[in-house]
Protein backbone atom coordinates (compact mmCIF):
# COMPACT_ATOMS: atom_id res chain seq x y z
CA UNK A 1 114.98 88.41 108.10
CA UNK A 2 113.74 92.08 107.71
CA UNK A 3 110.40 92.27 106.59
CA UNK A 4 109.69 95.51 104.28
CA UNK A 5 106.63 96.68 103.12
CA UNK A 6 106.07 98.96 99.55
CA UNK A 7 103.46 101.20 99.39
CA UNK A 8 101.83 103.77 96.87
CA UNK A 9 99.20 106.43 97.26
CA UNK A 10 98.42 105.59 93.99
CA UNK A 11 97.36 102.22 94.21
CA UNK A 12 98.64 98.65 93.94
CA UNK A 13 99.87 98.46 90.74
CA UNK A 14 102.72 101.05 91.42
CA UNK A 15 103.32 99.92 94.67
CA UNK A 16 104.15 96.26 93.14
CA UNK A 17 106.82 98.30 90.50
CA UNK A 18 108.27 99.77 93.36
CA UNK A 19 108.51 96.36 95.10
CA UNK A 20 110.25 95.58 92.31
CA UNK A 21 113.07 97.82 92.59
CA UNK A 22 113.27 98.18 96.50
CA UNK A 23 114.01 94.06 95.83
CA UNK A 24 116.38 94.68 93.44
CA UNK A 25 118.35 96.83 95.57
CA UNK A 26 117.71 94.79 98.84
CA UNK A 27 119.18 91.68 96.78
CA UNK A 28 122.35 93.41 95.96
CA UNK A 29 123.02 95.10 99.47
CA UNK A 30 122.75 91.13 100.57
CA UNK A 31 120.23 91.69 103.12
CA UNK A 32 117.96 88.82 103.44
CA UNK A 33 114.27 89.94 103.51
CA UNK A 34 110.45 89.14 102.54
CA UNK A 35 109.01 92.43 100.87
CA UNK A 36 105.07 93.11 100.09
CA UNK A 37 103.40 95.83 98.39
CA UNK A 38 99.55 97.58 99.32
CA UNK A 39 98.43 100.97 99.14
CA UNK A 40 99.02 103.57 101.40
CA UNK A 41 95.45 102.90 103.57
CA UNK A 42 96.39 99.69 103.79
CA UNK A 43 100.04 99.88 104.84
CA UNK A 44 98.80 102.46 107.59
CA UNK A 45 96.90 100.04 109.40
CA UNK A 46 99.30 96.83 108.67
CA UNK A 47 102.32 98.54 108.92
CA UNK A 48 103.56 97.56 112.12
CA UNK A 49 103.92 93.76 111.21
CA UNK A 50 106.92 95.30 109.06
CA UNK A 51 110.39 96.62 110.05
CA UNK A 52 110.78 98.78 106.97
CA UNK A 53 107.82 100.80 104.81
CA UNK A 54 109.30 102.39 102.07
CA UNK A 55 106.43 105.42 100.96
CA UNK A 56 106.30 108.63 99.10
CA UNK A 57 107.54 111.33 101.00
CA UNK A 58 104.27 113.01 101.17
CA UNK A 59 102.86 110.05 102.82
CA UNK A 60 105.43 109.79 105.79
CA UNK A 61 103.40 111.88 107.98
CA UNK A 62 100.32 109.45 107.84
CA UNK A 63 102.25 106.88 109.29
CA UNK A 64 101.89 107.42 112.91
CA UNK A 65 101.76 104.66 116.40
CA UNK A 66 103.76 102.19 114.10
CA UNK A 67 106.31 101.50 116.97
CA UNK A 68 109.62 100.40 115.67
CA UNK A 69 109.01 99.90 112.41
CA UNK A 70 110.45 102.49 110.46
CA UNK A 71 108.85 104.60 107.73
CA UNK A 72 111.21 105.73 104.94
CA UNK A 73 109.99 108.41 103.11
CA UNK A 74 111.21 108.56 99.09
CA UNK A 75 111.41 111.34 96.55
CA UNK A 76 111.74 109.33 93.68
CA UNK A 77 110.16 105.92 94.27
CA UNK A 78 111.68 104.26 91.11
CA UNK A 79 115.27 105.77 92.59
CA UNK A 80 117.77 102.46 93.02
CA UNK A 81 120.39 104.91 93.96
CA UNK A 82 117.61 106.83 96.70
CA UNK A 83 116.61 103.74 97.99
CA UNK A 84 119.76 101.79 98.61
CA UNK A 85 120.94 105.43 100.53
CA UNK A 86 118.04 105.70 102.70
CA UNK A 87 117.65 101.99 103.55
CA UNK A 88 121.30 101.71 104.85
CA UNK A 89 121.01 104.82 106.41
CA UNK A 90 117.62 103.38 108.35
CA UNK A 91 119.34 99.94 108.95
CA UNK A 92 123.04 102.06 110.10
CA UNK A 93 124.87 100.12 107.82
């Protein structure tokens, strides 16, 4: 099960709407998964009990030492269309 984490610079109230859609998505690319949302201090020190952090692109370069989990950086957080892209391109599907 891939376990994907959400995660706003603005707080967690966004990062829970973008949960929302990334699990949207996730649901109709058939991928079984568990998906939580914190803010971007959080997910930086939590984020390597994830395989997936979906942030604003600004944010990428904060995430550093997370080993394999991967850090996808989005333009447009609310993007279905963004999202489903760069999570089958970070899963090679």
């Amino acid at each position: 099960m891939l376990k994907v984490l959400a995660a706003c610079g603005n707080g967690m109230g966004s990062s829970l709407i973008i949960k929302m859609k990334i699990e949207k998505v996730l649901k109709d690319m058939n991928i079984q998964f568990s998906i939580h949302h914190a803010s971007v201090g959080q997910a930086k020190s939590e984020g390597r009990k994830f395989d997936l952090v979906l942030v604003s692109m600004p944010f990428v370069k904060e995430f550093t030492n997370l080993g394999d989990t991967k850090v996808i950086g989005l333009v447009n957080l609310l993007s279905e269309d963004e999202i489903r892209e760069k999570v089958s391109e970070a899963l090679a599907l």
